[in-house]
N, C-alpha and C. Protein backbone atom coordinates (compact mmCIF):
# COMPACT_ATOMS: atom_id res chain seq x y z
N UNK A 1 -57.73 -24.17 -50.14
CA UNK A 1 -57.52 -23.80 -48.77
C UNK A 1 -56.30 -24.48 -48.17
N UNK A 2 -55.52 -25.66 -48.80
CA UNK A 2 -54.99 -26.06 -48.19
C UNK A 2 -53.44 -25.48 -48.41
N UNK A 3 -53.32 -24.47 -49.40
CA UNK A 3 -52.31 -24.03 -48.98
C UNK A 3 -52.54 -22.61 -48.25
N UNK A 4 -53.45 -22.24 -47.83
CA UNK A 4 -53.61 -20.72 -47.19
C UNK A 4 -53.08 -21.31 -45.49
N UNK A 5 -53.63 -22.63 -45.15
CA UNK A 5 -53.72 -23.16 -44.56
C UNK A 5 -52.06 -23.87 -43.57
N UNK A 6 -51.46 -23.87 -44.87
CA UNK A 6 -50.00 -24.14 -44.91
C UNK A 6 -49.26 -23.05 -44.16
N UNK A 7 -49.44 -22.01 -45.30
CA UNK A 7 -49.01 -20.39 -45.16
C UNK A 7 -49.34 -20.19 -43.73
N UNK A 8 -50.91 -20.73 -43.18
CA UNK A 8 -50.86 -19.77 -41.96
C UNK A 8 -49.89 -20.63 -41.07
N UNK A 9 -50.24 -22.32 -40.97
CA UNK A 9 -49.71 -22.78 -40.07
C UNK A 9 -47.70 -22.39 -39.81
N UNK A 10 -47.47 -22.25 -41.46
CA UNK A 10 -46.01 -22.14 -41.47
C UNK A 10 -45.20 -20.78 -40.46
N UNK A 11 -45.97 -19.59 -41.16
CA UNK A 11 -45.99 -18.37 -39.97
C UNK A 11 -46.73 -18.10 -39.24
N UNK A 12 -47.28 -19.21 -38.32
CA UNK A 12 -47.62 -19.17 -37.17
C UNK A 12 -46.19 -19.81 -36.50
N UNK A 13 -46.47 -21.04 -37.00
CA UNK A 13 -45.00 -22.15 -36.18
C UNK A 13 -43.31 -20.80 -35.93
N UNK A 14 -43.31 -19.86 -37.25
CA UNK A 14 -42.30 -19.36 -37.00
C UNK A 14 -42.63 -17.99 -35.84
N UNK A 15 -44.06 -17.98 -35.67
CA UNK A 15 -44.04 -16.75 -34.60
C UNK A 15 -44.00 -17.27 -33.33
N UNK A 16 -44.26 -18.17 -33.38
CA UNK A 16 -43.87 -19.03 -32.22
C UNK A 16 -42.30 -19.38 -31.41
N UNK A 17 -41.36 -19.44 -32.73
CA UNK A 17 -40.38 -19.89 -32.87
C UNK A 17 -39.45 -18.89 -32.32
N UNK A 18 -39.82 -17.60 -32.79
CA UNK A 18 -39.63 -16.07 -32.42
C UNK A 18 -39.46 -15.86 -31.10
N UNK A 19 -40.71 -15.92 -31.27
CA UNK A 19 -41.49 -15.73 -29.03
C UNK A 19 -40.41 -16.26 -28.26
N UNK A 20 -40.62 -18.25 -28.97
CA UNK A 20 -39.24 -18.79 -27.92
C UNK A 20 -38.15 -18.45 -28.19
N UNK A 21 -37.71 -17.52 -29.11
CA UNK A 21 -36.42 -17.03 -29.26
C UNK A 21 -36.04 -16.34 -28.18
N UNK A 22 -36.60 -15.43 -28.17
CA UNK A 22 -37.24 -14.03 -27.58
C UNK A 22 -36.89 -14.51 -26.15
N UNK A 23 -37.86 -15.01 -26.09
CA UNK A 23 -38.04 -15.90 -24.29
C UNK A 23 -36.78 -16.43 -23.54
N UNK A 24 -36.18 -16.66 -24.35
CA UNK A 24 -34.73 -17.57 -24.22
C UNK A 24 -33.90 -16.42 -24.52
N UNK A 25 -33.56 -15.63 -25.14
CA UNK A 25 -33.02 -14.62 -25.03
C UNK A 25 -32.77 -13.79 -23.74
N UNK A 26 -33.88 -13.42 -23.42
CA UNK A 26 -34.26 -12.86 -22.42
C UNK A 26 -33.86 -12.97 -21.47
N UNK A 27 -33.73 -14.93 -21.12
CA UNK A 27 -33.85 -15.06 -19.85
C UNK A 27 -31.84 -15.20 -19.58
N UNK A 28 -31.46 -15.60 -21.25
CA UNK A 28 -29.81 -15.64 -20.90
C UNK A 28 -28.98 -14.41 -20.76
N UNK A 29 -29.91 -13.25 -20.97
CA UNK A 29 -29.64 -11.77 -20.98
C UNK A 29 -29.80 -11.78 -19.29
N UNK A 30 -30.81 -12.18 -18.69
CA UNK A 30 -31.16 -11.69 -16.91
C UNK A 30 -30.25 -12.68 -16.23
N UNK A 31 -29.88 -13.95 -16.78
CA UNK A 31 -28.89 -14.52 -16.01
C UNK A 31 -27.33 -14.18 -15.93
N UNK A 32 -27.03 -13.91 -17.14
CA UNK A 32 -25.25 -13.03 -17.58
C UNK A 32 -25.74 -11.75 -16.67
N UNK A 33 -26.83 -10.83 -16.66
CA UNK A 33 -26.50 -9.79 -15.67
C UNK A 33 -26.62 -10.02 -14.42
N UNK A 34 -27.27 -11.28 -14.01
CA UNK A 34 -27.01 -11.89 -12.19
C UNK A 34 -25.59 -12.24 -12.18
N UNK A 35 -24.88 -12.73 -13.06
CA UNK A 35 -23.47 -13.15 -13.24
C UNK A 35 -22.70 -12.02 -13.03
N UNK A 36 -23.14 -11.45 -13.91
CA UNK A 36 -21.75 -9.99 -14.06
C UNK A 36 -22.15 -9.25 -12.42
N UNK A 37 -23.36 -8.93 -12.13
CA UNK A 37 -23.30 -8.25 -10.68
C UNK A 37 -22.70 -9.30 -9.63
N UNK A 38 -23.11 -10.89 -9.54
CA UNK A 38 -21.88 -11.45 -8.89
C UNK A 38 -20.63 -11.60 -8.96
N UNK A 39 -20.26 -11.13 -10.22
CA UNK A 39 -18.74 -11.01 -10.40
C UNK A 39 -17.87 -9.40 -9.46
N UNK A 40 -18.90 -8.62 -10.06
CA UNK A 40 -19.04 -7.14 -9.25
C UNK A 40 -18.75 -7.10 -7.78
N UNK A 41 -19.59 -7.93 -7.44
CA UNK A 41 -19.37 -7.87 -5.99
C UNK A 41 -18.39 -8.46 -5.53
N UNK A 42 -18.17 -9.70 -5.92
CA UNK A 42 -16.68 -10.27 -5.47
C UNK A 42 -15.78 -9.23 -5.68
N UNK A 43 -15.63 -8.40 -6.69
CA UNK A 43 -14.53 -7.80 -7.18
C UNK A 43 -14.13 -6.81 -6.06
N UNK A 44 -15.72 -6.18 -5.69
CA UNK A 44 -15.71 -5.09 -4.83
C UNK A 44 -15.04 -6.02 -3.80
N UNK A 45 -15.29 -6.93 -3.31
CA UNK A 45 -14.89 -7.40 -1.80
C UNK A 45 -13.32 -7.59 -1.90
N UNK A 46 -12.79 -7.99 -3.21
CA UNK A 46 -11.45 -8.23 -3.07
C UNK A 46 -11.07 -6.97 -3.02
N UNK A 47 -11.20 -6.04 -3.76
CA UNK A 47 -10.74 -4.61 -3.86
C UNK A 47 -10.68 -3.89 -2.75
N UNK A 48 -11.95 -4.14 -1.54
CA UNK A 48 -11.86 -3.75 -0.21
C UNK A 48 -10.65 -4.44 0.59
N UNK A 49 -10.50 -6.14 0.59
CA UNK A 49 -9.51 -6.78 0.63
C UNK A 49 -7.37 -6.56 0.84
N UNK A 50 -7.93 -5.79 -0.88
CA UNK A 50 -6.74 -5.23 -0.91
C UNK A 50 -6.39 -3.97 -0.21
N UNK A 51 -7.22 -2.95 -0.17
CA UNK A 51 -6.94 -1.56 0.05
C UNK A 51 -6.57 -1.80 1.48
N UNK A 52 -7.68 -2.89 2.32
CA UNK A 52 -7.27 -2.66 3.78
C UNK A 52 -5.52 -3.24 3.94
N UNK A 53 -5.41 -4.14 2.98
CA UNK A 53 -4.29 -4.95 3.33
C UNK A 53 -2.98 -4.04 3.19
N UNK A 54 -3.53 -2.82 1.73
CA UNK A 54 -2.12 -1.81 1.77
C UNK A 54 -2.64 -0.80 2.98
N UNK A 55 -3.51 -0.76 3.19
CA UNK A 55 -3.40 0.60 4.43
C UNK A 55 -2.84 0.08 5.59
N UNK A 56 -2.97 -1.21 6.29
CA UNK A 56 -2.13 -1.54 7.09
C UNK A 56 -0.72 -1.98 7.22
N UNK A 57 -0.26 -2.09 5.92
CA UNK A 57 1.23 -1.98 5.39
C UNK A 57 1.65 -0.76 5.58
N UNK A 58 0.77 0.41 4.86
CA UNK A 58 1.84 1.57 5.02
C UNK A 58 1.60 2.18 6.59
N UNK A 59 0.72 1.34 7.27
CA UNK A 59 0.86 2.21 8.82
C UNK A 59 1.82 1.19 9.46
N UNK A 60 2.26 0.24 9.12
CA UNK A 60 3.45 -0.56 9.60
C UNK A 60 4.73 -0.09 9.38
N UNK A 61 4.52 0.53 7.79
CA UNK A 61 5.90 1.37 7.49
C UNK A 61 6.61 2.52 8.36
N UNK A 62 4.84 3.24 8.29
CA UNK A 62 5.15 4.51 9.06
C UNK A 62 5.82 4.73 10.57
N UNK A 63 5.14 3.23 10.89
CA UNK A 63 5.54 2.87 12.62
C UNK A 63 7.21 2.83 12.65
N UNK A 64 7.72 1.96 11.38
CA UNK A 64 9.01 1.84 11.59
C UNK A 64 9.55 2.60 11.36
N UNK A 65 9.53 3.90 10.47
CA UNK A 65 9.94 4.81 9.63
C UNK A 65 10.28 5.82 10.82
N UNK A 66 9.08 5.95 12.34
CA UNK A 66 9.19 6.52 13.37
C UNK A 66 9.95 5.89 14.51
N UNK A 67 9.65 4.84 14.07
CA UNK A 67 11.14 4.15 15.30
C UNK A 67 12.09 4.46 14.61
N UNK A 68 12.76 4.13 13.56
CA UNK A 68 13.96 4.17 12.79
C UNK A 68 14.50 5.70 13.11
N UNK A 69 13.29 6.81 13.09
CA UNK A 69 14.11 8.39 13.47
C UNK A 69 14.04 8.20 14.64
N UNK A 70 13.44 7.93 15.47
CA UNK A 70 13.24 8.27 16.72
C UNK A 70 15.19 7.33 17.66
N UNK A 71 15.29 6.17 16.82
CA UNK A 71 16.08 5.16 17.17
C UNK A 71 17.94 6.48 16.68
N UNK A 72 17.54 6.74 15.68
CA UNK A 72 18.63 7.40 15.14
C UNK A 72 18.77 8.80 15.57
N UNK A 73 17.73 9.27 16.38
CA UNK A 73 17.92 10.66 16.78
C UNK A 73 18.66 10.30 17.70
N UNK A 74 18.39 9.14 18.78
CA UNK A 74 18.97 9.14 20.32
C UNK A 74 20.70 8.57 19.59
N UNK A 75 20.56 8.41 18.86
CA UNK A 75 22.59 7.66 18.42
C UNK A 75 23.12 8.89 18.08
N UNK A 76 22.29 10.01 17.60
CA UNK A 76 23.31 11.30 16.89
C UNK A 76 23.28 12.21 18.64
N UNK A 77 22.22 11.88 19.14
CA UNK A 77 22.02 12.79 20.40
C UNK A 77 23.49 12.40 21.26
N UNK A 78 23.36 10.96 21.79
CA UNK A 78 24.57 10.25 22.17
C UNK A 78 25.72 10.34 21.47
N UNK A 79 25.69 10.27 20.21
CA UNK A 79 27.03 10.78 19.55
C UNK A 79 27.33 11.68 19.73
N UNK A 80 27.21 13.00 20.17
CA UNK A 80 27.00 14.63 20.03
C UNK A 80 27.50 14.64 21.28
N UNK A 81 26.85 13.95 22.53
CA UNK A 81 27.54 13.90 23.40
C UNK A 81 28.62 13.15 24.13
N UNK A 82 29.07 12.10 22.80
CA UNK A 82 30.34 11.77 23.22
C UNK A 82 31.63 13.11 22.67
N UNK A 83 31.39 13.25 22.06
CA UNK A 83 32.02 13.96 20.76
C UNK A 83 32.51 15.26 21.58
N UNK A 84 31.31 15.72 22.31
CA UNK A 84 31.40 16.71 23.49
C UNK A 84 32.50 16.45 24.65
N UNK A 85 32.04 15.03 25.37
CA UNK A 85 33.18 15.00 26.38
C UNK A 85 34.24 14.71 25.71
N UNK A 86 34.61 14.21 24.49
CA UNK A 86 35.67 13.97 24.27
C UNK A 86 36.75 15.28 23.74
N UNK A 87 35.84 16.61 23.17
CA UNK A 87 36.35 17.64 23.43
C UNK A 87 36.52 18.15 24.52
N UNK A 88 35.97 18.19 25.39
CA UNK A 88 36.17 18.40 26.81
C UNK A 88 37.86 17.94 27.41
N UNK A 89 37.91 16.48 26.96
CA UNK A 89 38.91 15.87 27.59
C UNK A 89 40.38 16.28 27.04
N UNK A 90 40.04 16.51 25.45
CA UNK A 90 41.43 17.06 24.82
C UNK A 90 41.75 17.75 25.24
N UNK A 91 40.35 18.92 25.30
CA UNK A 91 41.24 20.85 25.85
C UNK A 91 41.69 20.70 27.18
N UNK A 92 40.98 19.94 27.65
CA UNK A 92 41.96 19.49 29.50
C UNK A 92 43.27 18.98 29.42
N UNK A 93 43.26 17.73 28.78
CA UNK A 93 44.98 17.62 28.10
C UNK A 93 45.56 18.44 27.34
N UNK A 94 44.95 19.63 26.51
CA UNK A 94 45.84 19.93 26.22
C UNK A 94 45.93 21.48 26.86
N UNK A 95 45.37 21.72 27.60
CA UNK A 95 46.00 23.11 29.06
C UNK A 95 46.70 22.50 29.81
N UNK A 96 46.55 21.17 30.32
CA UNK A 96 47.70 20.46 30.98
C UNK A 96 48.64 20.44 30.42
N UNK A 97 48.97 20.28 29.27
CA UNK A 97 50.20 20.19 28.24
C UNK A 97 50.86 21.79 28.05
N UNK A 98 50.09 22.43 27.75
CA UNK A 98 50.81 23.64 27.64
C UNK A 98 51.38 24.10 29.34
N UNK A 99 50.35 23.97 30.60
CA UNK A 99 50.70 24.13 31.66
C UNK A 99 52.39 23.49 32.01
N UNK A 100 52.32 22.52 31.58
CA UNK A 100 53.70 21.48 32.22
C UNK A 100 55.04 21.86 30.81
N UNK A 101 54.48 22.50 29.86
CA UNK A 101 55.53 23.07 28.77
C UNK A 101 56.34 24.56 29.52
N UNK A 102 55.08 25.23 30.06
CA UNK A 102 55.62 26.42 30.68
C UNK A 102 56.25 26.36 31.74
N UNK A 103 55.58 25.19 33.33
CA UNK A 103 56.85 24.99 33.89
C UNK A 103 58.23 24.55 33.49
N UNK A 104 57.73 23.76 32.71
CA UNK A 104 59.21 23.29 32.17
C UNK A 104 59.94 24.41 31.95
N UNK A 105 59.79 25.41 30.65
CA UNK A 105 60.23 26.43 30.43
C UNK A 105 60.75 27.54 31.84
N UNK A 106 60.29 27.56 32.56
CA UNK A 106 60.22 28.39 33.90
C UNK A 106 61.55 27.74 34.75
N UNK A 107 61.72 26.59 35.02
CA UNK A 107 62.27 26.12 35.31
C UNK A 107 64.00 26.06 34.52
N UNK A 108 63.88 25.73 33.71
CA UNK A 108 64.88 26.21 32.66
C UNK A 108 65.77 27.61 32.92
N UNK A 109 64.75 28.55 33.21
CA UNK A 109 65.29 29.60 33.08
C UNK A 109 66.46 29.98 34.39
């Protein structure tokens, strides 16, 4: 009997050994997945983090992008109307010019 006795105690001790395998397994399996979902969530929060941080960049862009036309419409508007009186002012000098060519000419005669 005393080796049946052996035999049992030997695979008993190893079903045991198992179990606490098992057990310990288990529990480093439920802690890595509390880990990885805390990693998850941070990730999510930075990722929210970021997105808000580019969406308020590109509405900063956009702001300037609308001043910048809005800034450059009024310089071509104002340009347009210098450009204007300053045609204005030539064809006046120059009907005055032809005017004072023809008296001249008139006079001459």
């Amino acid at each position: 009997m005393g080796i049946g006795n052996f035999f049992k105690n030997l695979f008993g001790s190893a079903k045991e050994v198992a179990n606490e395998a098992s057990n310990t397994t288990s529990e480093l399996a439920g802690e890595a997945a509390e880990k990885v979902k805390d990693v998850g969530e941070d990730i999510s929060e930075i990722a929210g983090d970021v997105v808000e941080k580019a969406k308020n960049a590109a509405e900063d862009v956009v702001e300037k992008v609308k001043e910048t036309v809005t800034h450059t419409g009024d310089k071509a508007e104002s340009t347009a109307e210098n450009v204007a009186a300053t045609a204005d002012d030539i064809e006046e000098d120059a009907a005055d010019a032809v005017d004072d060519a023809a008296d001249a000419l008139n006079e001459e005669e």
